[in-house]
C-alpha atoms as a PDB file:
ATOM      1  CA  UNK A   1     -20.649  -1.670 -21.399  1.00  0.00           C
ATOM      2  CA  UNK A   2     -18.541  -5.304 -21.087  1.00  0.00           C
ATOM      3  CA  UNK A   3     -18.387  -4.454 -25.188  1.00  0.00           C
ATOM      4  CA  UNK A   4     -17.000  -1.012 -25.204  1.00  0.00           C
ATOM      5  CA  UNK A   5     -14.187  -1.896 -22.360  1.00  0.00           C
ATOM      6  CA  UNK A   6     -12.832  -5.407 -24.499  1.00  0.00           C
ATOM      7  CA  UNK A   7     -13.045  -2.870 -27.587  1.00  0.00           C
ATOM      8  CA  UNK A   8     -10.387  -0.606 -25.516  1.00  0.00           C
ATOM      9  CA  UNK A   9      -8.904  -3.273 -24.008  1.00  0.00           C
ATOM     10  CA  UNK A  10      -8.341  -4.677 -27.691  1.00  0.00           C
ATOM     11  CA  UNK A  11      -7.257  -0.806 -28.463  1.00  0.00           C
ATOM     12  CA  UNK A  12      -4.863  -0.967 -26.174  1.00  0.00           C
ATOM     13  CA  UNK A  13      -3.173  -4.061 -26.996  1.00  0.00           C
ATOM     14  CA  UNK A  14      -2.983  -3.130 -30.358  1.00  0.00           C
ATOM     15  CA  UNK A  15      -1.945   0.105 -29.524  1.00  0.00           C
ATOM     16  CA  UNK A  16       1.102  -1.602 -27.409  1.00  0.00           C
ATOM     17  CA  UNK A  17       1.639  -3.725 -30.274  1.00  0.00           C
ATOM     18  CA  UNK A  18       2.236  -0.969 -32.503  1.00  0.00           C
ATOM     19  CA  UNK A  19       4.489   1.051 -29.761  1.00  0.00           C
ATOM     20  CA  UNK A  20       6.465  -2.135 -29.864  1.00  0.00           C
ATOM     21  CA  UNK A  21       7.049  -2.788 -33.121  1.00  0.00           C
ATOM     22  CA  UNK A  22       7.639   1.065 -33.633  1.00  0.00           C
ATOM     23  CA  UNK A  23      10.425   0.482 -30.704  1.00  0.00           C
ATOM     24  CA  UNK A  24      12.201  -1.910 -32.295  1.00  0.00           C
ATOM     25  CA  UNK A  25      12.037  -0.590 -35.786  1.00  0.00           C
ATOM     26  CA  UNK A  26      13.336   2.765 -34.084  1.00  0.00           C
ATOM     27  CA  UNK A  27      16.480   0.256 -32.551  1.00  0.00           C
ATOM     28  CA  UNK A  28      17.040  -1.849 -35.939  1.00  0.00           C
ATOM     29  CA  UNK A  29      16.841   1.480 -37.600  1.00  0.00           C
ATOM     30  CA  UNK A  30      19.380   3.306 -34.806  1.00  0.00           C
ATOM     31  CA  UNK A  31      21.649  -0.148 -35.062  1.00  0.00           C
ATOM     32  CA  UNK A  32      21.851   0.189 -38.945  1.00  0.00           C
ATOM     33  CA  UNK A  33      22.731   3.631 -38.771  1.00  0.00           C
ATOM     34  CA  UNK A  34      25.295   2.876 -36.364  1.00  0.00           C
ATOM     35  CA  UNK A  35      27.193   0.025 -38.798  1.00  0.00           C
ATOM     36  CA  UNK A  36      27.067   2.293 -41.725  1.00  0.00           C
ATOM     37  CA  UNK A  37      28.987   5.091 -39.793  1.00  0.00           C
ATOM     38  CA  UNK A  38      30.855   2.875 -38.857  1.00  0.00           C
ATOM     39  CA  UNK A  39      31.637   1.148 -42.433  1.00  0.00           C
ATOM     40  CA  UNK A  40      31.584   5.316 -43.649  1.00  0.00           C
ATOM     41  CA  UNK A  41      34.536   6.044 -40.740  1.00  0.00           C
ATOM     42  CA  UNK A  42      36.257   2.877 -41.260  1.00  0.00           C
ATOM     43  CA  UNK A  43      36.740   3.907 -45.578  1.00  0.00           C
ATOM     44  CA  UNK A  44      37.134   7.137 -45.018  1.00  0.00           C
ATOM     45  CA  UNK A  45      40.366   6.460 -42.556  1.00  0.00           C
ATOM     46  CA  UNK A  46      41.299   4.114 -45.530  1.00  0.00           C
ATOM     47  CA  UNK A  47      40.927   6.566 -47.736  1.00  0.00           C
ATOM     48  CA  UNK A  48      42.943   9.027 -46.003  1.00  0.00           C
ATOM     49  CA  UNK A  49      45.705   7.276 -44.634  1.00  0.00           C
ATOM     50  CA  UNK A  50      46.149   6.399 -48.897  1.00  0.00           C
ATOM     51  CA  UNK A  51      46.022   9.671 -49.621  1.00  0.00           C
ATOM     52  CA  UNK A  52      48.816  10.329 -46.850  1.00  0.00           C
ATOM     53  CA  UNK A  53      50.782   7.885 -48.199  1.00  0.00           C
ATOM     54  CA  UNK A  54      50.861   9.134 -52.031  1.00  0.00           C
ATOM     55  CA  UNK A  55      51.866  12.234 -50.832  1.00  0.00           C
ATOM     56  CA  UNK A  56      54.704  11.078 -48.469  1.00  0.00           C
ATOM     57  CA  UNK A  57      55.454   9.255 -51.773  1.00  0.00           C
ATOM     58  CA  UNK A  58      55.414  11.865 -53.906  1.00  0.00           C
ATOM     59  CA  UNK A  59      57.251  14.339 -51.438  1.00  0.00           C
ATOM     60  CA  UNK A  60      60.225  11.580 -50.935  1.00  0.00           C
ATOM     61  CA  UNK A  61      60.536  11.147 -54.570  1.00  0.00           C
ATOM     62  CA  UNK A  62      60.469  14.984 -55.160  1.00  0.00           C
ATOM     63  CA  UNK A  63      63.195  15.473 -52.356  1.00  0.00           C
ATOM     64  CA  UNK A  64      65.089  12.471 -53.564  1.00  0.00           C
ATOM     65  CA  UNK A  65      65.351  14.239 -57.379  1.00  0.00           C
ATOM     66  CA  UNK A  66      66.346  17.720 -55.336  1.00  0.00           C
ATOM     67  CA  UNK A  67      69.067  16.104 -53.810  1.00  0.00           C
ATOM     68  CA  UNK A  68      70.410  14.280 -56.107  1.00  0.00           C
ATOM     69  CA  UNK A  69      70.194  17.322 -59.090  1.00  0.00           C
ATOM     70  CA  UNK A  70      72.005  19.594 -55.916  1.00  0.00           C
ATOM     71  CA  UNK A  71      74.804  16.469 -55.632  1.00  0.00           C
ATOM     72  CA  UNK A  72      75.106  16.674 -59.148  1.00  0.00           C
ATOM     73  CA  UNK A  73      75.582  20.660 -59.437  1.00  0.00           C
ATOM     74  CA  UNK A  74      77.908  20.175 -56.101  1.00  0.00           C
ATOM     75  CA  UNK A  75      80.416  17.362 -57.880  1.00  0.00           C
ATOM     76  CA  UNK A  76      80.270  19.598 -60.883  1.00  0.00           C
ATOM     77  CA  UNK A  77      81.449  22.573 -59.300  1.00  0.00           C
ATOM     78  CA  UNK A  78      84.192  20.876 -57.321  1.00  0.00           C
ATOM     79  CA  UNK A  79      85.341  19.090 -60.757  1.00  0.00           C
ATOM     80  CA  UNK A  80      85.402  23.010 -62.189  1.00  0.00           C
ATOM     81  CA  UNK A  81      87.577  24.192 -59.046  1.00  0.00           C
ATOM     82  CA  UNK A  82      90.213  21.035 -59.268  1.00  0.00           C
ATOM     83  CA  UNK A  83      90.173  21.559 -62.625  1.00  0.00           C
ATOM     84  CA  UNK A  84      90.986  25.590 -62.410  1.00  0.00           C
ATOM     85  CA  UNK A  85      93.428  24.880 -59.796  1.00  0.00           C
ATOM     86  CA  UNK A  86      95.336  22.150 -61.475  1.00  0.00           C
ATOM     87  CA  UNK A  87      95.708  24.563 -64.562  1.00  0.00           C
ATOM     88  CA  UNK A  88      96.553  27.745 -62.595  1.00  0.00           C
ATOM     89  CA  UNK A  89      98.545  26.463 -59.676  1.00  0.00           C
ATOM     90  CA  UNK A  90     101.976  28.158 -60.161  1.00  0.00           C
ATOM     91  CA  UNK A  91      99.834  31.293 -60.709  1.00  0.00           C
ATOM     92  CA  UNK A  92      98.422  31.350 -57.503  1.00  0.00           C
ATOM     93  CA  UNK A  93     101.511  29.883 -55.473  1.00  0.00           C
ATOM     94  CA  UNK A  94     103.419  33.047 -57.133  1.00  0.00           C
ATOM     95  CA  UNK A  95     100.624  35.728 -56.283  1.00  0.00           C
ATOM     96  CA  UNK A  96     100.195  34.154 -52.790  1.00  0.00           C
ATOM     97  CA  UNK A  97     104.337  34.322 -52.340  1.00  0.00           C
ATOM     98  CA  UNK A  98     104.212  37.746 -53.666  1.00  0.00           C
ATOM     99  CA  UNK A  99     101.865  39.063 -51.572  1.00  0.00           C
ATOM    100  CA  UNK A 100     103.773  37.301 -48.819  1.00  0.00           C
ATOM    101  CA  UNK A 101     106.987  38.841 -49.383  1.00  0.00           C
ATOM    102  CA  UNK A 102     105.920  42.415 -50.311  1.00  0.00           C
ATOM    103  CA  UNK A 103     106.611  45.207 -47.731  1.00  0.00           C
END
């Protein structure tokens, strides 16, 4: 009988033994998990905030080209209208004092 209760006492311990190292497998395994989220979260944020940045990039050099093609088309068309009005001036004064002075 003294046989059969070391036998489950030695079941036991081994038993606990296994519960124990299962435990701590379970907590190295949870830690691990918990540093490669952590290393997946901290790229990905890296990742993104790159990505955020090439298109703010891209978006200020499109804008940039937009204004400066709309600057471009602006001065040109102000050039045109100095240029019209230099060459018809007396045309226009003499319409404008026309239709001033007609009744």
């Amino acid at each position: 009988m003294d046989k059969v209760l070391d036998k489950l006492a030695d079941i036991e311990n081994t038993a606990s033994g296994i519960m124990e190292e299962a435990n701590k497998r379970k907590s190295q395994f949870a830690q691990e998990m918990d540093e490669k989220t952590r290393a997946f979260d901290q790229e990905l944020e890296k990742e993104t905030q790159n990505r955020i940045r090439q298109v703010q990039e891209t978006m200020e050099r499109d804008m940039n080209q937009k204004l400066k093609e709309q600057k471009e088309r602006s001065d040109r068309l102000l050039l045109e209208m100095e240029t019209n009005y230099k060459e018809h001036r007396k045309e226009y004064v003499e319409e404008l004092f026309k239709e001033m002075i007609k009744e």
